[in-house]
Protein backbone atom coordinates (compact mmCIF):
# COMPACT_ATOMS: atom_id res chain seq x y z
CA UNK A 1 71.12 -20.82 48.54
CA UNK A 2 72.99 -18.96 50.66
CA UNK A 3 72.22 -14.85 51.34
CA UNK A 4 75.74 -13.61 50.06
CA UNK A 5 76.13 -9.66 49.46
CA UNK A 6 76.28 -8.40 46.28
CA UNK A 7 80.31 -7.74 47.13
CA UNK A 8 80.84 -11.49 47.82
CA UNK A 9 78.89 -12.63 44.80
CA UNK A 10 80.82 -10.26 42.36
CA UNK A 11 84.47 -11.74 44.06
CA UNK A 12 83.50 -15.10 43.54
CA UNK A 13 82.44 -14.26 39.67
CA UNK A 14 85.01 -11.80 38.75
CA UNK A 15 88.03 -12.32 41.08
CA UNK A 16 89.46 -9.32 43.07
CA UNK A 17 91.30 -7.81 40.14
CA UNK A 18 88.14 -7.28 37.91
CA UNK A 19 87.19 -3.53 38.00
CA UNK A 20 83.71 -2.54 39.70
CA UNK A 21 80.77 -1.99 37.33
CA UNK A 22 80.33 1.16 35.95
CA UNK A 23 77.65 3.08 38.71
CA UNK A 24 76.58 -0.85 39.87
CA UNK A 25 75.37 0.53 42.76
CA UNK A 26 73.32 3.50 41.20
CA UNK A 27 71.57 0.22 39.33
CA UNK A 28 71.23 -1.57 42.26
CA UNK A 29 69.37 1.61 43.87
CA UNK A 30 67.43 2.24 40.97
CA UNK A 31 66.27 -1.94 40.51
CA UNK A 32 65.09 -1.63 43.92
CA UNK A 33 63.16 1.26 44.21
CA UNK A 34 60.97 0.25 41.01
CA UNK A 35 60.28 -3.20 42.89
CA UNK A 36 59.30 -1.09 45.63
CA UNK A 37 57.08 1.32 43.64
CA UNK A 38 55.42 -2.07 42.22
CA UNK A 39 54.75 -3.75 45.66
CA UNK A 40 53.43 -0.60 47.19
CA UNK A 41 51.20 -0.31 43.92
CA UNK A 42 49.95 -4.08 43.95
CA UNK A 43 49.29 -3.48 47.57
CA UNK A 44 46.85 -0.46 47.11
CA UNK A 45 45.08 -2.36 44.50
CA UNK A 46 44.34 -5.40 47.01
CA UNK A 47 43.53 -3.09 49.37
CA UNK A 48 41.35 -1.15 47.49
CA UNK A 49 39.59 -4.51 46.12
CA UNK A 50 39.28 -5.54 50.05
CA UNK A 51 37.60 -2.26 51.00
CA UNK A 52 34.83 -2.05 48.15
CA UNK A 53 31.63 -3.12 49.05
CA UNK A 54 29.57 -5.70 46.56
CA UNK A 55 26.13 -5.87 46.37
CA UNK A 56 24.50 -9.03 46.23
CA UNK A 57 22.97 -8.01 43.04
CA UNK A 58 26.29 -7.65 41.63
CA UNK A 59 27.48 -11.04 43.11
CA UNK A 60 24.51 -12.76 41.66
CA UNK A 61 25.83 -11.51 38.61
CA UNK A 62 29.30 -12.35 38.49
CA UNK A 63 28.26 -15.94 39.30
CA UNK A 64 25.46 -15.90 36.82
CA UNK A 65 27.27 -15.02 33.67
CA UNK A 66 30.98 -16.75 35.10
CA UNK A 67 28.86 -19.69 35.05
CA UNK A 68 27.03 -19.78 32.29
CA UNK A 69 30.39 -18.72 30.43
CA UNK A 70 32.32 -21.88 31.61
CA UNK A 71 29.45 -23.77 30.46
CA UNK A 72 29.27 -22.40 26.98
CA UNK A 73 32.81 -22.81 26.80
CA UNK A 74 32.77 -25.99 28.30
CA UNK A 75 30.24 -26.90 25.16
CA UNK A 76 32.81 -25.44 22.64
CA UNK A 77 35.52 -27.80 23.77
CA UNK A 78 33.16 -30.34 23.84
CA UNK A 79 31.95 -29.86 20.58
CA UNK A 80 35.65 -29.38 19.21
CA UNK A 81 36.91 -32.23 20.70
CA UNK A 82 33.70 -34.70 18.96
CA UNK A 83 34.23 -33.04 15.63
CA UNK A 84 34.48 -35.88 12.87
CA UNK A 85 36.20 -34.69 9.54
CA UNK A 86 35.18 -36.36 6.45
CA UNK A 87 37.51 -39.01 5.17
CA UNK A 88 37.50 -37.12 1.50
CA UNK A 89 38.68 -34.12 3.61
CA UNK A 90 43.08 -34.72 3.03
């Protein structure tokens, strides 16, 4: 896709007699500076994950019970997937 400006795109749709959008630009501003604000704050939150220290106590733990969780889920599904119904059951 091409990079067109907002100006071109809005010819091509509209035509050049359509009126501007009401404060389109103001909008424009606005939509921009709240993807901004949400980058900079998804940023600090990887950064802030980079920067903390875990212990290996902790790590042993988060692999511990991650593990034993897939396999108890991995048991559920198992057992859901062998279930027999009764043929009196419909």
């Amino acid at each position: 896709m091409r990079n067109d400006s907002i100006e071109t795109l809005l010819l091509r749709h509209y035509g050049s007699s359509a009126p501007a959008p009401i404060s389109l630009e103001q909008q424009l501003n606005n939509s921009m500076h709240q993807e901004e604000a949400a980058v900079q704050a998804r940023q600090e939150v990887i950064t802030n994950w980079q920067q903390r220290r875990v212990s290996r106590r902790r790590m042993l733990q988060l692999v511990t019970f991650s593990g034993a969780g897939l396999g108890v889920l991995a048991v559920g599904i198992d057992a859901l997937q062998n279930r027999q119904r009764p043929a009196y059951a419909y």
